[in-house]
Protein backbone atom coordinates (compact mmCIF):
# COMPACT_ATOMS: atom_id res chain seq x y z
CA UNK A 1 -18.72 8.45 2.72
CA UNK A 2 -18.27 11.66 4.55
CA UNK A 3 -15.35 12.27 6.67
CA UNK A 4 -15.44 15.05 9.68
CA UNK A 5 -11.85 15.76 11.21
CA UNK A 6 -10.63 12.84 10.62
CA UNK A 7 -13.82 10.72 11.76
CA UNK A 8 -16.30 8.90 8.97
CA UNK A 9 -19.70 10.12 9.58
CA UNK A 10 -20.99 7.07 8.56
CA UNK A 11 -19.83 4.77 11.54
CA UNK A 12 -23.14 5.11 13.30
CA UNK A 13 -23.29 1.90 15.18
CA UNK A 14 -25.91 -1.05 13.45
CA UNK A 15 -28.09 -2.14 16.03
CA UNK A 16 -28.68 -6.58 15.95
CA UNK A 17 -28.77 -9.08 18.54
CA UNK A 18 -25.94 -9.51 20.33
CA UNK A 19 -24.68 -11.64 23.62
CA UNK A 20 -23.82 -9.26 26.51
CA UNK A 21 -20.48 -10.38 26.16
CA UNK A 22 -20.20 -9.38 22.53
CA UNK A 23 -21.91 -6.59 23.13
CA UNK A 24 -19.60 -5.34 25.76
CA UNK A 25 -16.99 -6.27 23.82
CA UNK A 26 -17.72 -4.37 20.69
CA UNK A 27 -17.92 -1.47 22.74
CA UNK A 28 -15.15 -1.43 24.36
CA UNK A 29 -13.49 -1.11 21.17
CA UNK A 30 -15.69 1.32 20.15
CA UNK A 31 -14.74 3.64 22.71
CA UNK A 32 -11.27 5.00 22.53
CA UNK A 33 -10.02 8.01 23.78
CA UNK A 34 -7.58 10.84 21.97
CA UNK A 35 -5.79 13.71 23.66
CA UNK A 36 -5.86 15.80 20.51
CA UNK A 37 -9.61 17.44 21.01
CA UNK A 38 -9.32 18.40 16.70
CA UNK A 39 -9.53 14.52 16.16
CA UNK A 40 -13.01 13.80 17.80
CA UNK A 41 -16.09 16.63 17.35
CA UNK A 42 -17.79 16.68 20.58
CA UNK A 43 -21.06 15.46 19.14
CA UNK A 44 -19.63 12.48 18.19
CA UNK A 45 -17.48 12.27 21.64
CA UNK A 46 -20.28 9.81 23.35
CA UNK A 47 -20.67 6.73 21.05
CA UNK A 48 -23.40 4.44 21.81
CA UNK A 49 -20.78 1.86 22.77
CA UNK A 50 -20.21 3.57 25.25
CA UNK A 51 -24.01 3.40 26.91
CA UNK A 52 -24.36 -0.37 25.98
CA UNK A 53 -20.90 -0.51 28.20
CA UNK A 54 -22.24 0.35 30.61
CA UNK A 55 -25.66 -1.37 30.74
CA UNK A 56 -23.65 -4.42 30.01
CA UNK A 57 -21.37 -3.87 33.11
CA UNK A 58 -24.55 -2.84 35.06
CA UNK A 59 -26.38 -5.49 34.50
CA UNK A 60 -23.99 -8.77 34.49
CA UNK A 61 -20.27 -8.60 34.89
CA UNK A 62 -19.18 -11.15 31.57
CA UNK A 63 -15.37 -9.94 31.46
CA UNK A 64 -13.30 -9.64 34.69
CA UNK A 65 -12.62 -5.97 35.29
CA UNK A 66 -9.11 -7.00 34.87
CA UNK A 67 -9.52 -8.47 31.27
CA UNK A 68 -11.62 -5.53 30.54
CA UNK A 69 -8.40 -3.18 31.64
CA UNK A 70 -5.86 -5.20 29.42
CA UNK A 71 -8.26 -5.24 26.68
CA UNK A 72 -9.28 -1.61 26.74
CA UNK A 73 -5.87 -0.28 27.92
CA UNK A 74 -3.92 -1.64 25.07
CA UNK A 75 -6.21 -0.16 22.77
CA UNK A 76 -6.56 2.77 24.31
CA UNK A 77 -2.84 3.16 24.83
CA UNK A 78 -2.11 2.88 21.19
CA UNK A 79 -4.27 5.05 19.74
CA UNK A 80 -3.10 7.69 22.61
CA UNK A 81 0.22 7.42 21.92
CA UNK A 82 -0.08 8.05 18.18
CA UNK A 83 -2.39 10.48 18.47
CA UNK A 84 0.22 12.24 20.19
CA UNK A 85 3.27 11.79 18.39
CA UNK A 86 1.14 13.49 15.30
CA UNK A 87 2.60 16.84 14.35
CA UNK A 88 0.54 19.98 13.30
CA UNK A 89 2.00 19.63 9.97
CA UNK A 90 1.76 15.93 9.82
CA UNK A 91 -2.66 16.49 11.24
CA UNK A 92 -2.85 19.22 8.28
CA UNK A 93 -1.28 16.13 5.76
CA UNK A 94 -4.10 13.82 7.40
CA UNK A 95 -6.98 16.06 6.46
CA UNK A 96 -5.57 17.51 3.37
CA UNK A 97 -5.88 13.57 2.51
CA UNK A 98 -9.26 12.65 3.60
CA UNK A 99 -10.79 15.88 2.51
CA UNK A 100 -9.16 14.41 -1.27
CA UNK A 101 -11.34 11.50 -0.80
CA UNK A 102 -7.85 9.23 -0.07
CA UNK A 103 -9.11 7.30 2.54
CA UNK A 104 -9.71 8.15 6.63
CA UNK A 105 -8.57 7.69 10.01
CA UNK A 106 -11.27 7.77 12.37
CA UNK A 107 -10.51 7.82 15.90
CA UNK A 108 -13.02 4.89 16.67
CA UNK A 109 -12.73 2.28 13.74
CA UNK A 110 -14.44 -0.68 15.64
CA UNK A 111 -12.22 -3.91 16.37
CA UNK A 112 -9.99 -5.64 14.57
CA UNK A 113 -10.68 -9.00 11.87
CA UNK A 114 -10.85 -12.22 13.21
CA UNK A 115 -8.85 -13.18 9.96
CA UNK A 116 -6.64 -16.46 9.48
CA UNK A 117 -2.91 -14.92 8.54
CA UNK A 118 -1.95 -18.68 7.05
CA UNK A 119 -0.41 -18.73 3.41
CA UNK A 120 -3.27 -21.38 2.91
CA UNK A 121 -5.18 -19.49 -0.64
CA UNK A 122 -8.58 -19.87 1.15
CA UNK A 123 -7.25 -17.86 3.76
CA UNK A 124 -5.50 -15.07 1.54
CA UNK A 125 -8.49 -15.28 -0.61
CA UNK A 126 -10.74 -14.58 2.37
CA UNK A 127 -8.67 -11.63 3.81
CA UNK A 128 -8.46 -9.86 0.14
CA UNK A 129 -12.15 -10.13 -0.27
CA UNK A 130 -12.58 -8.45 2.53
CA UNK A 131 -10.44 -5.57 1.83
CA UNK A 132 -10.97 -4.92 -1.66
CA UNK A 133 -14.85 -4.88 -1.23
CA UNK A 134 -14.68 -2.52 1.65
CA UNK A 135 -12.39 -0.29 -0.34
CA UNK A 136 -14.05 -0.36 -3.55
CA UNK A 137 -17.45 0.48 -1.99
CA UNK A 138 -16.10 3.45 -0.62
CA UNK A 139 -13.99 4.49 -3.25
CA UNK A 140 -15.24 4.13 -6.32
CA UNK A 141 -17.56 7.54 -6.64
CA UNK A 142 -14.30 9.33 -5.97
CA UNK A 143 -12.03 7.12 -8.89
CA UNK A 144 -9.42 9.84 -10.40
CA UNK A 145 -6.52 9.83 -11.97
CA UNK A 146 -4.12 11.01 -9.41
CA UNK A 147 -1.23 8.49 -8.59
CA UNK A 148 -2.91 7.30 -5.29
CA UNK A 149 -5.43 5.80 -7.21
CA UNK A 150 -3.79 4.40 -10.02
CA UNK A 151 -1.80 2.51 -7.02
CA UNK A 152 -5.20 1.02 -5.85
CA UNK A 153 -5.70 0.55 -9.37
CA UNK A 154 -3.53 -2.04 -10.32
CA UNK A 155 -3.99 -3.98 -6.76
CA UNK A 156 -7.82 -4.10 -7.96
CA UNK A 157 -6.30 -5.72 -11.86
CA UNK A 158 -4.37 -8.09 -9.39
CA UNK A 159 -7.05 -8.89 -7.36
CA UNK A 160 -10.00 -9.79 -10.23
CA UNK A 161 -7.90 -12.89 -11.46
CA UNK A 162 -6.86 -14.05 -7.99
CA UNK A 163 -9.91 -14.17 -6.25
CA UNK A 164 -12.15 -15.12 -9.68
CA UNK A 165 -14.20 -12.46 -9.65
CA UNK A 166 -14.57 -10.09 -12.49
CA UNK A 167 -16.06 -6.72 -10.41
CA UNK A 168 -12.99 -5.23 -10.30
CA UNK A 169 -11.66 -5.22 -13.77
CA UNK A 170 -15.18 -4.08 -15.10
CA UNK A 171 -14.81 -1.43 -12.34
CA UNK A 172 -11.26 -0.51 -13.93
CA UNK A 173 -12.91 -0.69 -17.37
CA UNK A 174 -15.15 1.82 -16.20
CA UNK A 175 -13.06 4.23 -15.12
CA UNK A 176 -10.79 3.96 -17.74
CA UNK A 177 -13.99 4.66 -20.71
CA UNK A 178 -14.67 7.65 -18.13
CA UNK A 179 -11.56 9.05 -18.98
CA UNK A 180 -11.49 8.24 -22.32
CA UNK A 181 -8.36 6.64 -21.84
CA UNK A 182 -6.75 9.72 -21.00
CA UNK A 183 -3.62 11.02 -18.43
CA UNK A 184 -3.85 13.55 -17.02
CA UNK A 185 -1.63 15.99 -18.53
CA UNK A 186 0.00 16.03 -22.16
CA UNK A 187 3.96 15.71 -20.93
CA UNK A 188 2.81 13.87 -17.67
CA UNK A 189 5.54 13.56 -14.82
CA UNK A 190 5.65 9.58 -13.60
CA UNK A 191 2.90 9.97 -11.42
CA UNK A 192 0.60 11.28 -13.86
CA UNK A 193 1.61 8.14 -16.50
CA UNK A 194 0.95 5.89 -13.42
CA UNK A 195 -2.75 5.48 -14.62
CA UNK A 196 -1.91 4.03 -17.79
CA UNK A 197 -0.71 1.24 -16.21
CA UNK A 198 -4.17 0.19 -15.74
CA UNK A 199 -5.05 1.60 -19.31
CA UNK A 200 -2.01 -0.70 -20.95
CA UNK A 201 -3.37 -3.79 -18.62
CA UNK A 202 -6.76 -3.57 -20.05
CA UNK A 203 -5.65 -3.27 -23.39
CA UNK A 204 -3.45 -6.52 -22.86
CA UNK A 205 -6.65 -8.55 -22.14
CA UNK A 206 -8.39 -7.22 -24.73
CA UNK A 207 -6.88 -4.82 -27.35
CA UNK A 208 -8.18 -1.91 -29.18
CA UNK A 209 -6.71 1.21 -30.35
CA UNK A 210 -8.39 3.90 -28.61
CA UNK A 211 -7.17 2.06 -24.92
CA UNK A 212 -3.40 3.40 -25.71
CA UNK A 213 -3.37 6.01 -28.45
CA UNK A 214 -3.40 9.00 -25.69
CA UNK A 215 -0.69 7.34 -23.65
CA UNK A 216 1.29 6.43 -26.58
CA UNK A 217 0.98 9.95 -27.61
CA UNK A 218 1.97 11.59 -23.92
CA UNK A 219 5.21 8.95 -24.00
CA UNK A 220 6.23 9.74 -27.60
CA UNK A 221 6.44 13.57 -26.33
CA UNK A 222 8.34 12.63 -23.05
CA UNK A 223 11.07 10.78 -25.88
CA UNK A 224 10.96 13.88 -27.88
CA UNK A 225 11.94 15.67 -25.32
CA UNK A 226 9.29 17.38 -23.70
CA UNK A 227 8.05 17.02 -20.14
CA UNK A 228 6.86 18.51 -16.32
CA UNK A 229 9.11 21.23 -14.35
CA UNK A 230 11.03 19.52 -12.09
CA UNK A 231 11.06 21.22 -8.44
CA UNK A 232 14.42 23.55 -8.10
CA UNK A 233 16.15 21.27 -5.08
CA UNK A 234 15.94 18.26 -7.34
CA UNK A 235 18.04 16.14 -9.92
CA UNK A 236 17.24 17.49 -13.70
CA UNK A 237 15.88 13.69 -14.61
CA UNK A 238 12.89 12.70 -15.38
CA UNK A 239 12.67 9.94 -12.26
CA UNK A 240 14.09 12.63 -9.54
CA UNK A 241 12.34 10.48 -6.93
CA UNK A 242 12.10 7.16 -5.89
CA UNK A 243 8.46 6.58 -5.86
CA UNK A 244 8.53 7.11 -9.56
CA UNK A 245 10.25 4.38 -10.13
CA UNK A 246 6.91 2.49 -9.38
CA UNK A 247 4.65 4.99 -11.33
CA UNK A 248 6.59 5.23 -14.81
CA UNK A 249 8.69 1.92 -15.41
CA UNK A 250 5.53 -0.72 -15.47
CA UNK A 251 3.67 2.04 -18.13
CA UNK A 252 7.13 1.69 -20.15
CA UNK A 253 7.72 -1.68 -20.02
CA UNK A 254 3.36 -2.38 -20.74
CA UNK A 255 3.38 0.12 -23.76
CA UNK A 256 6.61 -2.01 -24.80
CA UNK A 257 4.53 -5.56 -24.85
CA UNK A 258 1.60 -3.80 -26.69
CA UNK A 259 3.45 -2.19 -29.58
CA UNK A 260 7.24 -4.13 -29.64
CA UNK A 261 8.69 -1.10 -30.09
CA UNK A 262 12.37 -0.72 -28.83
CA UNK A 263 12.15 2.96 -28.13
CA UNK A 264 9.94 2.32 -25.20
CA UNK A 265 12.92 -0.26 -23.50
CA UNK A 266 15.39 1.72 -24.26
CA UNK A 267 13.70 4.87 -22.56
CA UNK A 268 12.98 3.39 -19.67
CA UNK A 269 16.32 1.65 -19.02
CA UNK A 270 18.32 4.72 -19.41
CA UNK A 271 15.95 6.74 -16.91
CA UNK A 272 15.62 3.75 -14.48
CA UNK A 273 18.98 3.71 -14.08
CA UNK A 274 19.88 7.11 -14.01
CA UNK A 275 17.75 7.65 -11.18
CA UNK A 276 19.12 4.40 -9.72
CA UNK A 277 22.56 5.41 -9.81
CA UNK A 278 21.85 9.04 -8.02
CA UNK A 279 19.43 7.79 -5.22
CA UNK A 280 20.64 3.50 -4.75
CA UNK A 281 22.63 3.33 -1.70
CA UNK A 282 25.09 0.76 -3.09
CA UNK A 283 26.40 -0.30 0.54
CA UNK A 284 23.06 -0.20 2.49
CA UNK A 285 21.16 -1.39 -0.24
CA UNK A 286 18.53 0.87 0.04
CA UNK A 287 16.96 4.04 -1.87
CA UNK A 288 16.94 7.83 -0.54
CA UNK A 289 13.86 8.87 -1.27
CA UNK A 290 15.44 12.03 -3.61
CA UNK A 291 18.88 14.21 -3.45
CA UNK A 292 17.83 16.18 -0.68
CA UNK A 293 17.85 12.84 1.52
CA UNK A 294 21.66 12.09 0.59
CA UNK A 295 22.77 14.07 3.62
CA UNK A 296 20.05 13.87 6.08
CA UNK A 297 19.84 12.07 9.15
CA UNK A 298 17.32 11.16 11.74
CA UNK A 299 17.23 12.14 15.27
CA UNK A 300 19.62 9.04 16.02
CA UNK A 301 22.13 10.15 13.19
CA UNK A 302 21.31 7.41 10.73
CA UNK A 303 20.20 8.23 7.42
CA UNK A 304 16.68 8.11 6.58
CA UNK A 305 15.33 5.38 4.67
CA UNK A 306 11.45 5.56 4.07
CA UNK A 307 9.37 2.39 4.09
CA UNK A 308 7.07 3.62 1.42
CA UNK A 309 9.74 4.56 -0.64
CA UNK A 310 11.82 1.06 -0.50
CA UNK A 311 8.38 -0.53 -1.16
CA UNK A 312 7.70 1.84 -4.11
CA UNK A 313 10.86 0.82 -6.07
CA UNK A 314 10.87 -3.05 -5.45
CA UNK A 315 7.17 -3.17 -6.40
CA UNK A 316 8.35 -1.09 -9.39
CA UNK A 317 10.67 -3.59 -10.25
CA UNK A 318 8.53 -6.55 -9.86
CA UNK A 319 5.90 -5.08 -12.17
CA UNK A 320 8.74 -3.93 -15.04
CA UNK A 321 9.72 -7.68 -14.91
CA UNK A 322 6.95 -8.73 -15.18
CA UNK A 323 6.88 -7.71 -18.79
CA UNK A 324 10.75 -6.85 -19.81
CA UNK A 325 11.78 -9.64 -22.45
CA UNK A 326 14.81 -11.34 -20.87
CA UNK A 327 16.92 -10.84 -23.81
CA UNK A 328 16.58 -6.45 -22.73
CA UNK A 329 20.51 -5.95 -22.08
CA UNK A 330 19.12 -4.74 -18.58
CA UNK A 331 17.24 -7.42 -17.22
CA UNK A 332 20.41 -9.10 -15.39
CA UNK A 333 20.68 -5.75 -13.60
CA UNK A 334 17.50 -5.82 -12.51
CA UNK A 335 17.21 -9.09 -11.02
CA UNK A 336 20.24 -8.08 -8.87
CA UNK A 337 19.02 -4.90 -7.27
CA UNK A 338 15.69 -6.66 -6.30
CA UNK A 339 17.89 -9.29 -5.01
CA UNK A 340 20.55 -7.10 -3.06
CA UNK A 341 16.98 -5.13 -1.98
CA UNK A 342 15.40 -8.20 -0.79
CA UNK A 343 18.09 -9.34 1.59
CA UNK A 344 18.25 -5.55 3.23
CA UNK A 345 14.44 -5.14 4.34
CA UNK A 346 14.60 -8.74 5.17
CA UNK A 347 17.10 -8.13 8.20
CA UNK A 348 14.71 -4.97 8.93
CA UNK A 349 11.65 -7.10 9.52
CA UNK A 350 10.36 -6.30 13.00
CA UNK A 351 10.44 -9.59 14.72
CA UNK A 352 7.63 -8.51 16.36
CA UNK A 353 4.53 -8.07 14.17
CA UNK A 354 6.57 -8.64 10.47
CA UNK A 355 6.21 -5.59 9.08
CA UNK A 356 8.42 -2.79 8.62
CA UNK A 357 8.57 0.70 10.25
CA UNK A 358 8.06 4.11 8.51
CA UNK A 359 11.65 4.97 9.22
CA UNK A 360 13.45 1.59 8.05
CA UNK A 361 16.38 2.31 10.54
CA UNK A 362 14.43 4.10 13.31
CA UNK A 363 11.83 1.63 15.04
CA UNK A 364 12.43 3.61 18.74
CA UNK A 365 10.49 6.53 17.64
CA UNK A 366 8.52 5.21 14.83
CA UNK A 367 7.00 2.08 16.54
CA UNK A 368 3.94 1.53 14.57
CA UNK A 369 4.10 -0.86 11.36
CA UNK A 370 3.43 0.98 7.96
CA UNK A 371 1.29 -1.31 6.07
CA UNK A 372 1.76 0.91 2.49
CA UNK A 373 5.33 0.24 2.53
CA UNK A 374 5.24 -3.35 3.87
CA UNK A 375 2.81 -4.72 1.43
CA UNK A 376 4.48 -3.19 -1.40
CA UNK A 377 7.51 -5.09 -0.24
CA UNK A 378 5.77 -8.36 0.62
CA UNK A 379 4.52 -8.10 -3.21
CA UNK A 380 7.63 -7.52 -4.62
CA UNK A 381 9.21 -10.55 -1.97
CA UNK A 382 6.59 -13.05 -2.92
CA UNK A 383 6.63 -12.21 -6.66
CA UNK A 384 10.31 -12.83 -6.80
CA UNK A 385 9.94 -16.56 -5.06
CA UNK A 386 6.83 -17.42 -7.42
CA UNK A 387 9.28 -16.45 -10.25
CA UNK A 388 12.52 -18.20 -9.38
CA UNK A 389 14.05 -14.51 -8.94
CA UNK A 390 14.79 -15.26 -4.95
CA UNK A 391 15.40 -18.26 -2.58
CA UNK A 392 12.29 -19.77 -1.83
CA UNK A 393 13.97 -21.22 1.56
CA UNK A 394 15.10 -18.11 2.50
CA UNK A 395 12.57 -15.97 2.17
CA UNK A 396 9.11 -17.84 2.67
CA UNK A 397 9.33 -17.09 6.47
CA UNK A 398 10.12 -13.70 5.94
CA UNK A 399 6.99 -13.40 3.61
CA UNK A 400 4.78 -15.25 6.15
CA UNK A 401 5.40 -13.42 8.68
CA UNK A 402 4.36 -10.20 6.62
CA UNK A 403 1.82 -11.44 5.18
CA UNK A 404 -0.01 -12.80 8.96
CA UNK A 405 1.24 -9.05 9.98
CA UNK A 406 -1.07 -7.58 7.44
CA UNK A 407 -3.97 -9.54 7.69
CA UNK A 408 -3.54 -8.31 11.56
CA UNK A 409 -4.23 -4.78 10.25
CA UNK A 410 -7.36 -5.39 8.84
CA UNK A 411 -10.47 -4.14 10.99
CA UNK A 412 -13.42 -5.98 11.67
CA UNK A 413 -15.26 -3.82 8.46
CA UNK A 414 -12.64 -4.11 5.95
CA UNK A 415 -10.32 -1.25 6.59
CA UNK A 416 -6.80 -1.62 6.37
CA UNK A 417 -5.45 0.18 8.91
CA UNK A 418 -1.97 1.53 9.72
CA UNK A 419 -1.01 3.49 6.51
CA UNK A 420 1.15 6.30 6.60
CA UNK A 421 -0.59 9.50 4.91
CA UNK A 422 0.66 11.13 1.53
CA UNK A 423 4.00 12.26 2.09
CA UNK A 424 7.61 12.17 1.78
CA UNK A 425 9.61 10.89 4.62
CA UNK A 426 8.57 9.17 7.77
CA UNK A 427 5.74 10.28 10.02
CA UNK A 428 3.55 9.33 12.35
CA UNK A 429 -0.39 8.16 11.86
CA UNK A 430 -3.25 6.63 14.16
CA UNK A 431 -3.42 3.03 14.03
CA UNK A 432 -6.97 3.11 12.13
CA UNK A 433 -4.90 5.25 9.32
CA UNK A 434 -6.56 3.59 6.02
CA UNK A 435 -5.91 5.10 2.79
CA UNK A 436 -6.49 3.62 -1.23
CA UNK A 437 -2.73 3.34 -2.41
CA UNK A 438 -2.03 0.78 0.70
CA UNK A 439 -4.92 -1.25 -0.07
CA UNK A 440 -3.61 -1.47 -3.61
CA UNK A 441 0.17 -2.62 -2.59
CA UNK A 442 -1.94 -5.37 -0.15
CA UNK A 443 -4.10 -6.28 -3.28
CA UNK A 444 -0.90 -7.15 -5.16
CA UNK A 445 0.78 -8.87 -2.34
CA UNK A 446 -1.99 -10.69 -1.65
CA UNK A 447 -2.50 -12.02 -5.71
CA UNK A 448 1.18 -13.62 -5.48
CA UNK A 449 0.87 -14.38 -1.80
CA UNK A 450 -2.09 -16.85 -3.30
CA UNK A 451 0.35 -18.68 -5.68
CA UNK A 452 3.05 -19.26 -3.71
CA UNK A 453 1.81 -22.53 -2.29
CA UNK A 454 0.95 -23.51 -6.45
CA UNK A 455 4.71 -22.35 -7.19
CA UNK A 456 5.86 -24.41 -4.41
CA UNK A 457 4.63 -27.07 -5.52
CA UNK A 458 5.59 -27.20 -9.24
CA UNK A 459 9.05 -26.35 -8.17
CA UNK A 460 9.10 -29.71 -6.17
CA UNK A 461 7.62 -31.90 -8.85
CA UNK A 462 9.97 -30.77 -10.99
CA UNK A 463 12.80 -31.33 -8.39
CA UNK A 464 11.50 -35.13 -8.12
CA UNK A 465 11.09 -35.71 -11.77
């Protein structure tokens, strides 16, 4: 795929039969307009829903001229209004991203799903097919090593044994062997390890020495004491930032179940919570994303809590859990910040659409749902019900109303729309905003979205036996 500012190249429209009235539809949708002239190259500017618009309208009137206004004006609306809250430095993050092979946002992304949002598997099933083939197809010539893959990574190791279907493990054991198992650097920083998550995974199912020798190697020198310069502004710790607290932990935790060595536990519990106890608001509930967000406040004077960043951490500690032995002297502690987490984002839900807002505490001028952050946090929610770790009652609404908000940002294609660009702190995105580490937080949502019916049900057996 080839991506011109900001616009895939490869959206040419597919000509088939269609009725005039999904014709005129389609094109409709196909034809939004964006102030900022850098976002559309004139060439493109007339799409050829635009001409079968108006042939349709010519020839047969099949939507009132008022439903065609709604239709069109919300749409158009939308995308206008993002398009112009999007800073110069934000644009330069956008194509700095796509021109990295990240994902895209194209101005004209086509229509929405007609998706089922229901907690019924078939459903979930359905909507994760969707996304992970669109998202594989397009990504995989560009598989790396760089922490926005390895995110998409471990959605895709989630998504093989949820949806029974092997193509995206084999696609992970391909990109591992291209690798040769290998991180990126010698004395990697968190996001650098973050691949071996995927590495350790692999090696889980099926062991062999050569999957883990180079990460076991990299973490034996971070434990002897080696490591990355850490930027000047920041804490001297390892985990300066939030979002490594998703990256490094699970690669701990993995390399822990593969060898039983205590060294790897007790290395990641000191670090975890070293960097929990500089950056864990203990009255909010909530994580700065590093120091230099201890003092800063929004536009509105509240502190700024990023979406991405709360999602990063309580994914991060679903997926240490997942493999910490409960008799770790930690584990308690844990369990408690992923509960005290869960109850915060839950009374930030946006009543509205169920998702949560770049700026946790700022929905005013960050209206638009981030899907990156709210999946990560929908995984994290529906993996603590499906393991006893939070109240089913409570928090099954607040789950299914995530998860039907983002199966509402899928497009009629596949893309997964609405994700905030690399970054550090809130900003703003057009709605069609698709990039490779949101689709893997909705992957692993989705896998424990799919069992939470099967949990359900087990608990109440054993309640009536």
């Amino acid at each position: 795929m080839v991506s011109i500012a900001g616009i895939d190249a490869d959206r040419s429209p597919r000509l088939r039969p269609l009725s005039f009235k999904k014709a005129a539809y389609r094109a409709m949708h196909s034809s939004v307009q964006i102030r900022k002239p850098y976002l559309i190259q004139p060439r493109l500017a007339l799409h050829a829903g635009s001409v079968l618009m108006l042939a349709a309208t010519c020839i047969f009137t099949v939507i009132s001229p008022r439903a065609q206004a709604a239709m069109t004006g919300q749409t158009t609306m939308q995308s206008r209004s993002a398009a112009s809250a999007i800073s110069p430095e934000q644009q330069a993050s956008i194509d700095r991203d796509i021109s990295r092979h990240f994902g895209s946002a194209p101005a004209n992304p086509g229509p929405r799903a007609k998706l089922s949002g229901s907690l019924r598997p078939a459903a979930v099933r359905a909507a994760m097919s969707k996304v992970a083939n669109w998202e594989l197809d397009r990504e995989q010539p560009y598989f790396d090593r760089i922490w926005t893959e390895s995110a998409l990574y471990v959605g895709f190791m989630a998504a093989s044994p949820a949806l029974h279907d092997p193509r995206y493990r084999d696609a992970m054991q391909s990109m591992a062997e291209k690798f040769h198992w290998e991180l990126r650097s010698p004395h990697p920083s968190a996001d650098d390890q973050s691949v071996a998550q995927t590495y350790l995974e692999l090696y889980l199912q099926k062991p062999a020495p050569d999957k883990i020798q180079p990460t076991q190697t990299a973490l034996d020198s971070l434990i002897a004491g080696y490591g990355p310069p850490i930027p000047p502004q920041q804490a001297k710790i390892p985990w300066w930032w939030c979002d490594a607290l998703f990256m490094a932990p699970p690669v701990w935790v993995r390399m822990y179940a593969a060898t039983h060595e205590q060294k790897y536990l007790d290395y990641l519990d000191q670090h975890f919570w070293q960097t929990s106890d500089l950056l864990y608001d203990k009255q909010r509930h909530l994580y700065f994303r590093d120091v230099t967000y201890l003092h800063k406040t929004d536009q509105r004077g509240n502190p700024v809590f990023w979406s991405r960043g709360e999602g990063w951490v309580m994914g991060g500690i679903a997926r240490t859990l997942e493999f910490l032995p409960k008799s770790d002297p930690d584990y308690g502690r844990y369990e408690t910040q992923l509960r005290q987490m869960a109850a915060a984002v839950a009374a930030l839900q946006d009543p509205k659409d169920g998702l949560w807002h770049s700026d946790m505490l700022d929905p005013e001028d960050y209206p638009q749902p981030e899907v990156s952050g709210s999946a990560l946090m929908t995984f994290a929610l529906a993996w603590g019900v499906n393991q006893g770790v939070l109240d089913r009652a409570r928090y099954m609404p607040v789950i299914a109303k995530a998860w039907r908000g983002l199966v509402g940002q899928i497009y009629a294609d596949g893309r997964l729309g609405n994700i905030q660009q690399t970054g550090a702190a809130p900003a703003h995105y057009l709605p069609s905003s698709s990039y490779n580490y949101g689709v893997g937080g909705f992957l692993l949502a989705g896998a424990e979205v799919v069992d939470l019916r099967a949990h359900g049900h087990h608990e109440q057996r054993s309640k009536t036996n």
